[in-house]
PDB file of N, CA and C in Angstrom:
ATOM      1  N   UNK A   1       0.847  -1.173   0.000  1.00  0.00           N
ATOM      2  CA  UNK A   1       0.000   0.000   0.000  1.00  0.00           C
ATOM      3  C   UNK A   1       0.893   1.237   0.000  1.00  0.00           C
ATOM      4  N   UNK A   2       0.543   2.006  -0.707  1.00  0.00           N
ATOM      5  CA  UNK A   2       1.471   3.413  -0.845  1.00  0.00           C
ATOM      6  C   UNK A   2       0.882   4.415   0.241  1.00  0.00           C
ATOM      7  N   UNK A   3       2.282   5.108   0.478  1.00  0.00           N
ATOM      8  CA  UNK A   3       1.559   5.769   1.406  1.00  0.00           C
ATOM      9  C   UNK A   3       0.616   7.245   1.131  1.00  0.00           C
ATOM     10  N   UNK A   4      -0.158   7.440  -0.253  1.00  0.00           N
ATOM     11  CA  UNK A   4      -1.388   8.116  -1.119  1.00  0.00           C
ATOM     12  C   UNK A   4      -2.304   6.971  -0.621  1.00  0.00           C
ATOM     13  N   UNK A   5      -2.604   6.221  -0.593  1.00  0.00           N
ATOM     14  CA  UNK A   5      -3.611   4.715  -0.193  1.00  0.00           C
ATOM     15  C   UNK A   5      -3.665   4.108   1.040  1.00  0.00           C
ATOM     16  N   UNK A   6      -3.496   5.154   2.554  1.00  0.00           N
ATOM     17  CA  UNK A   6      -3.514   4.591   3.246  1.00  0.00           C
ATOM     18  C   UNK A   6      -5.042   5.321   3.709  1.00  0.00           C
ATOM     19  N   UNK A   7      -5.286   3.974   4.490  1.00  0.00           N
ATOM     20  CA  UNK A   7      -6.865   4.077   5.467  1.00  0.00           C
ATOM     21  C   UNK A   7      -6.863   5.618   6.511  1.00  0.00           C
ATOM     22  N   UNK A   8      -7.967   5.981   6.317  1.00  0.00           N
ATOM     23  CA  UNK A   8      -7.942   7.250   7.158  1.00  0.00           C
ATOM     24  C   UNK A   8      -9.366   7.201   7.707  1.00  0.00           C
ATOM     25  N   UNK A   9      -9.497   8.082   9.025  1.00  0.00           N
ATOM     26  CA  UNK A   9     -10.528   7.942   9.958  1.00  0.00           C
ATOM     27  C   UNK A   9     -11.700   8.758   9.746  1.00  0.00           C
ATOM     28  N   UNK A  10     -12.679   8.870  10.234  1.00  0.00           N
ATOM     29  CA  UNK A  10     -13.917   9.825  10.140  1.00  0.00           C
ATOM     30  C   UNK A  10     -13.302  11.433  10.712  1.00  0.00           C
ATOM     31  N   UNK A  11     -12.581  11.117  11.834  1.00  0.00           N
ATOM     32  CA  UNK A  11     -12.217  12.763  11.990  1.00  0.00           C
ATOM     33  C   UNK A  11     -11.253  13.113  10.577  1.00  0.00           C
ATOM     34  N   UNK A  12     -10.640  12.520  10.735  1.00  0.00           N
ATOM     35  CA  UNK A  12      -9.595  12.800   9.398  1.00  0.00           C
ATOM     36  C   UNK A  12      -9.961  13.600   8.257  1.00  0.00           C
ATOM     37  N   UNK A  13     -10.880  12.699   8.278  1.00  0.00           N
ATOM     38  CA  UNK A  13     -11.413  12.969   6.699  1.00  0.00           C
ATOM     39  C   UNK A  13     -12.364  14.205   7.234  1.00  0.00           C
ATOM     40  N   UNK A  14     -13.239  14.271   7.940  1.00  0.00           N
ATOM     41  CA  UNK A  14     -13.769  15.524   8.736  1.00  0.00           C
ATOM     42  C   UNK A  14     -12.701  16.704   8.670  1.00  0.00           C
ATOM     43  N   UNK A  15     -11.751  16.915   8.992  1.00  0.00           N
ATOM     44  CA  UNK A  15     -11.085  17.758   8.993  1.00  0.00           C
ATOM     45  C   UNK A  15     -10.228  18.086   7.547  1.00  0.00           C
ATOM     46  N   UNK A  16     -10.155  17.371   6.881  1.00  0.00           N
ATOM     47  CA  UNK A  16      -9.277  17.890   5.720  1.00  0.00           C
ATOM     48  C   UNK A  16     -10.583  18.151   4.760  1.00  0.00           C
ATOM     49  N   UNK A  17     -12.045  17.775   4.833  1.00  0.00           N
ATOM     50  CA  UNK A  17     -12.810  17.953   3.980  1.00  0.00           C
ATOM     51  C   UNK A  17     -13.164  19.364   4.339  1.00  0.00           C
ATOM     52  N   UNK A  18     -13.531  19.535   5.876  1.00  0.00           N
ATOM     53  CA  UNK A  18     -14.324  20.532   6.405  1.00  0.00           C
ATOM     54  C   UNK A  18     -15.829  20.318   6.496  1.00  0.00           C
ATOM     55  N   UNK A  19     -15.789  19.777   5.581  1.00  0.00           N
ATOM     56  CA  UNK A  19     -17.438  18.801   5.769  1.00  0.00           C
ATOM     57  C   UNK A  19     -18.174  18.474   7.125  1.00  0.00           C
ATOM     58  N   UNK A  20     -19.313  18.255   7.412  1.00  0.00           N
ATOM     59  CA  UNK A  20     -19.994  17.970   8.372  1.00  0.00           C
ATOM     60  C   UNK A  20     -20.446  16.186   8.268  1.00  0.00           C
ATOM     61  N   UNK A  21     -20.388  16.049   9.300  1.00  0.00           N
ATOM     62  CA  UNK A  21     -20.758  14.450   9.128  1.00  0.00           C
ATOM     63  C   UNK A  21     -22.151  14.011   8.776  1.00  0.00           C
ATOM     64  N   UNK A  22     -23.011  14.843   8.825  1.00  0.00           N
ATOM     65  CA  UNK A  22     -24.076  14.519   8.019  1.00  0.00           C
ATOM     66  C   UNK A  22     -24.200  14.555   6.352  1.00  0.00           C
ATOM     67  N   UNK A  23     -23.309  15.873   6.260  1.00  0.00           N
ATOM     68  CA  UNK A  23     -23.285  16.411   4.699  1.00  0.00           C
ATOM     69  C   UNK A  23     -22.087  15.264   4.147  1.00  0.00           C
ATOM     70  N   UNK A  24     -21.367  14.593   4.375  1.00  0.00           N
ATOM     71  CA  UNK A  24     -20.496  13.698   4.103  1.00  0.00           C
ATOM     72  C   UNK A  24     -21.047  12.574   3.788  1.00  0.00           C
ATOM     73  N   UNK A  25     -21.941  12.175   4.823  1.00  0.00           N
ATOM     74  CA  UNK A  25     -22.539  10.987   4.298  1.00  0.00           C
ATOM     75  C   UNK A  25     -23.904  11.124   3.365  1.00  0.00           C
ATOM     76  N   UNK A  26     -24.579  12.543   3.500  1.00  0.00           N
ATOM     77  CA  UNK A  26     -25.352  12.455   2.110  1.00  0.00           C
ATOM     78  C   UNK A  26     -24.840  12.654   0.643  1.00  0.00           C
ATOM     79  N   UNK A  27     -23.780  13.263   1.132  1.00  0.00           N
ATOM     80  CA  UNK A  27     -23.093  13.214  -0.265  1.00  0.00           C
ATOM     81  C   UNK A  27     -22.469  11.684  -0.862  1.00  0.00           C
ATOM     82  N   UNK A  28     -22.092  10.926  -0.106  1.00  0.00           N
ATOM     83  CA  UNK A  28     -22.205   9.499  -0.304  1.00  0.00           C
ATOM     84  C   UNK A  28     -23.126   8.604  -0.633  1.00  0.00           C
ATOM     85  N   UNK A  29     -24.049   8.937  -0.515  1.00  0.00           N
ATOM     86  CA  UNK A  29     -25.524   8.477  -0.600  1.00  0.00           C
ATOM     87  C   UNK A  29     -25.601   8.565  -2.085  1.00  0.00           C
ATOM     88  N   UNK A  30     -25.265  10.281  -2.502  1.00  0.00           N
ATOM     89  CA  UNK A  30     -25.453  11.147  -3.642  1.00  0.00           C
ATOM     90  C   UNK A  30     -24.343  10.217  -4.742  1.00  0.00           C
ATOM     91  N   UNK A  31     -23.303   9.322  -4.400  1.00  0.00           N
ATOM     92  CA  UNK A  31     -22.012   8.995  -5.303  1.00  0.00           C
ATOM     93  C   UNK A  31     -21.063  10.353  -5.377  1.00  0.00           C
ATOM     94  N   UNK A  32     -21.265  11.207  -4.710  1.00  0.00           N
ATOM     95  CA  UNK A  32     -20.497  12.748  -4.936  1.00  0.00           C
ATOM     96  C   UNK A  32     -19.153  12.625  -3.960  1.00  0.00           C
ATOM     97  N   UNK A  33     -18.994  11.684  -3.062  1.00  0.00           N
ATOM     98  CA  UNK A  33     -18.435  11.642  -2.099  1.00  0.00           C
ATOM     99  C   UNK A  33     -17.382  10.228  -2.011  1.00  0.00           C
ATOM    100  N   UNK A  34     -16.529   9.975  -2.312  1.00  0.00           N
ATOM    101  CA  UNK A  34     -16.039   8.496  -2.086  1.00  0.00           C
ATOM    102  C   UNK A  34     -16.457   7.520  -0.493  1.00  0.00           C
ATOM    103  N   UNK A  35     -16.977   6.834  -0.732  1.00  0.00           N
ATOM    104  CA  UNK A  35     -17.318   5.605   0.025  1.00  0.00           C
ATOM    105  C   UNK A  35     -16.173   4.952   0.960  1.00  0.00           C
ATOM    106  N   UNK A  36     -17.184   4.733   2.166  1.00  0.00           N
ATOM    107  CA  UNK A  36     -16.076   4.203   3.025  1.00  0.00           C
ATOM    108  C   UNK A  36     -15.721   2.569   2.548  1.00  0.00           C
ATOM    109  N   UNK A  37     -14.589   2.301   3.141  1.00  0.00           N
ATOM    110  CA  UNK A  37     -13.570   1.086   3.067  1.00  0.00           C
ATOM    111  C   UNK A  37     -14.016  -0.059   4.729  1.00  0.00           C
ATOM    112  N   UNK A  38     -14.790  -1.303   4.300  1.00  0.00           N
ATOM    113  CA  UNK A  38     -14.829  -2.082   5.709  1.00  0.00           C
ATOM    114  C   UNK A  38     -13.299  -2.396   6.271  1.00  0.00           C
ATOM    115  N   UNK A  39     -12.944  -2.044   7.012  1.00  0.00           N
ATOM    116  CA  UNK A  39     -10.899  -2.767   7.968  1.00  0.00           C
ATOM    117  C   UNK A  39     -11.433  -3.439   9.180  1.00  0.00           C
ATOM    118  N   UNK A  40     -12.565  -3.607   9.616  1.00  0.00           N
ATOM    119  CA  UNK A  40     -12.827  -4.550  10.671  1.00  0.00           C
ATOM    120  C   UNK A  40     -14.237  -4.553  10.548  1.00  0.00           C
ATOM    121  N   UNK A  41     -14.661  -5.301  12.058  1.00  0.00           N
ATOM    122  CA  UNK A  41     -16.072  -5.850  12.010  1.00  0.00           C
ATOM    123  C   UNK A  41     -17.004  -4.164  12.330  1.00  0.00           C
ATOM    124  N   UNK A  42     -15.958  -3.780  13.128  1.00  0.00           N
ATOM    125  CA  UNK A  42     -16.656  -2.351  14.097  1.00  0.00           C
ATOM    126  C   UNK A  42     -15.666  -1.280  13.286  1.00  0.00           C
ATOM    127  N   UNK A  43     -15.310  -1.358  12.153  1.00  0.00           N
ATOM    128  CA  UNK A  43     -14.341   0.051  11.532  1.00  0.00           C
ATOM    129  C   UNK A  43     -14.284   0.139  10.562  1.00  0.00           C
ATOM    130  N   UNK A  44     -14.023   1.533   9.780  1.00  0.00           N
ATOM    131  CA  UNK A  44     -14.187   1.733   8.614  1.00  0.00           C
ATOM    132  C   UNK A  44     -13.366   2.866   8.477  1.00  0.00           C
ATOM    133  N   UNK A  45     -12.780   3.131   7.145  1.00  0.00           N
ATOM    134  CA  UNK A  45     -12.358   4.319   6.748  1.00  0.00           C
ATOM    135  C   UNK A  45     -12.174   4.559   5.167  1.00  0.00           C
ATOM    136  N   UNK A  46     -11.784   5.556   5.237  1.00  0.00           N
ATOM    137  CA  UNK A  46     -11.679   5.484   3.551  1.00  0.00           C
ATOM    138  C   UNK A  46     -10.523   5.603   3.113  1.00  0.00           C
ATOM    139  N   UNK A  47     -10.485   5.570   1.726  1.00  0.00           N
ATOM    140  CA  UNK A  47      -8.922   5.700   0.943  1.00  0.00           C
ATOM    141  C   UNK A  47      -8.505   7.071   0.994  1.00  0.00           C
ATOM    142  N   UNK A  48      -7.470   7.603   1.692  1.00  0.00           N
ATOM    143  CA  UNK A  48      -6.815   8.733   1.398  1.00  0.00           C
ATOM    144  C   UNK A  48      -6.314   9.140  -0.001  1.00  0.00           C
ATOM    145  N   UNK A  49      -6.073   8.345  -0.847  1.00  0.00           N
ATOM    146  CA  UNK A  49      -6.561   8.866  -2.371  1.00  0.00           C
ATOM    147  C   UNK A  49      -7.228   9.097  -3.010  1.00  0.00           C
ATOM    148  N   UNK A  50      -8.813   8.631  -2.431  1.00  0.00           N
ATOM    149  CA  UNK A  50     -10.095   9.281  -2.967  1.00  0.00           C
ATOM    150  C   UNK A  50     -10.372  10.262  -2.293  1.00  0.00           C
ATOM    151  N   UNK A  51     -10.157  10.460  -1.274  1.00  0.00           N
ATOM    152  CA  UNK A  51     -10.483  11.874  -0.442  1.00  0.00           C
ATOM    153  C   UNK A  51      -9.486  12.705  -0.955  1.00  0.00           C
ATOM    154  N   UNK A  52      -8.388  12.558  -1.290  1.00  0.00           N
ATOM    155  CA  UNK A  52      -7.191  13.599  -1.959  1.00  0.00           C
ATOM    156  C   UNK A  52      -8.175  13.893  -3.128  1.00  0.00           C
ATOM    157  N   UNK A  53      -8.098  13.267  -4.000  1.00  0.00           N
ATOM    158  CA  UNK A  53      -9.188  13.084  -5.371  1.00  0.00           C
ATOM    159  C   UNK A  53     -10.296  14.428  -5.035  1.00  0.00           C
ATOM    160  N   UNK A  54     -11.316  14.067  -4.198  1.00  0.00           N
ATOM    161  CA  UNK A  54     -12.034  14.641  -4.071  1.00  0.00           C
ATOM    162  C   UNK A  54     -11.930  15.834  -3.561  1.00  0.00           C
ATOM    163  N   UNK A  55     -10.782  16.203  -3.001  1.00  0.00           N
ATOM    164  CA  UNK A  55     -10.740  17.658  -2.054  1.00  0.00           C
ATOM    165  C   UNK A  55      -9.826  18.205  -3.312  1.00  0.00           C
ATOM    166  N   UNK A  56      -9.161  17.704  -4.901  1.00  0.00           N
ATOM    167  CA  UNK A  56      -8.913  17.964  -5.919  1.00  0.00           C
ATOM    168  C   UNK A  56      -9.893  18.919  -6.845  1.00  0.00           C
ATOM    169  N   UNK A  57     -10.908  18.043  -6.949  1.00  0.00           N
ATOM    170  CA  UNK A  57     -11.977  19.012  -7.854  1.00  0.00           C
ATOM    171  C   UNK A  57     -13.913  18.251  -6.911  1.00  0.00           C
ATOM    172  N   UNK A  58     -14.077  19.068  -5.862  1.00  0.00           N
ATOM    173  CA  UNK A  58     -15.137  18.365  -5.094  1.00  0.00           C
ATOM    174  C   UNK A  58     -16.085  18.745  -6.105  1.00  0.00           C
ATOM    175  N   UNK A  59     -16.552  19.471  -6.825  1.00  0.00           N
ATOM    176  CA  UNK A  59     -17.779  19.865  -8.178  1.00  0.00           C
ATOM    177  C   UNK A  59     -17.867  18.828  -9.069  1.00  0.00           C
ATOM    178  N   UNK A  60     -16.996  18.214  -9.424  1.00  0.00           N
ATOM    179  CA  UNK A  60     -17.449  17.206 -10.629  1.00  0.00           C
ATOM    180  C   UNK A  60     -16.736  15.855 -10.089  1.00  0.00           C
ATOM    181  N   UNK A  61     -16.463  15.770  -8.726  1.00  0.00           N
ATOM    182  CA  UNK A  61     -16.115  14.397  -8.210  1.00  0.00           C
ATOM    183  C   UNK A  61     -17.240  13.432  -8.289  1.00  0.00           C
ATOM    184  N   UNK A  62     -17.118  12.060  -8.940  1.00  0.00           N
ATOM    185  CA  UNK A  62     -18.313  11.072  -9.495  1.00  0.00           C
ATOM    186  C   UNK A  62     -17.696   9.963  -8.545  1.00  0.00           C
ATOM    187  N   UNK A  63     -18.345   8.709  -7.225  1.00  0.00           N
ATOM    188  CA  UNK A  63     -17.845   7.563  -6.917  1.00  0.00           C
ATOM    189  C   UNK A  63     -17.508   6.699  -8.725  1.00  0.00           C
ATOM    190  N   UNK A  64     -16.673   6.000  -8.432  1.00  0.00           N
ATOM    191  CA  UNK A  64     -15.843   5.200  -9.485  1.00  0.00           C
ATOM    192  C   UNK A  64     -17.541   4.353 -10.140  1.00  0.00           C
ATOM    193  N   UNK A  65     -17.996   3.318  -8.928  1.00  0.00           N
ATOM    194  CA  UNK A  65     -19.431   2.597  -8.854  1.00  0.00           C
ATOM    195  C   UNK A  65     -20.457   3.575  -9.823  1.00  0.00           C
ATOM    196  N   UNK A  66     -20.467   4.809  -9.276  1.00  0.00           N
ATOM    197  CA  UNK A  66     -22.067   5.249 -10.408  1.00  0.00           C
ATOM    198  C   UNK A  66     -21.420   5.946 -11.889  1.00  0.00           C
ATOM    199  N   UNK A  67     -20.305   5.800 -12.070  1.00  0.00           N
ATOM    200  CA  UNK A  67     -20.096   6.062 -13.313  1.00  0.00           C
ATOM    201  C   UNK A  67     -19.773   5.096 -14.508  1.00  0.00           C
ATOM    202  N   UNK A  68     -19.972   3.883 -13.665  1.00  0.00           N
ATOM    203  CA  UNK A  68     -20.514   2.708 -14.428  1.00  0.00           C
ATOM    204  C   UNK A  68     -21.916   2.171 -14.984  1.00  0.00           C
TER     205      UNK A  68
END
């Protein structure tokens, strides 16, 4: 795993988005938002290269899934 591809946390990503945790996850809902990653039974995080991605151009960011 490179270190662009490592797992990152809900604050994490909270803080480098600025986002609110509600507006984060409707925007996920929306495909506007990259999707979290399962790493355990009770944890989750996402790819720090899709959140880089997305804090790149957040206006025309598409999940990989609905642009199929």
């Amino acid at each position: 795993m490179s270190n662009s591809d490592k797992i990152i946390r809900l604050k994490t990503v909270l803080a480098r988005t600025g986002l609110s945790r509600s507006t984060m996850y409707r925007k996920i809902a929306e495909g506007t938002f990259p999707s979290q990653v399962k790493i355990s039974v009770h944890g989750a995080g996402w790819r720090e290269s899709a959140v880089n991605r997305w804090i790149d151009d957040p206006v025309s960011y598409r999940a990989e899934s609905s642009a199929q």
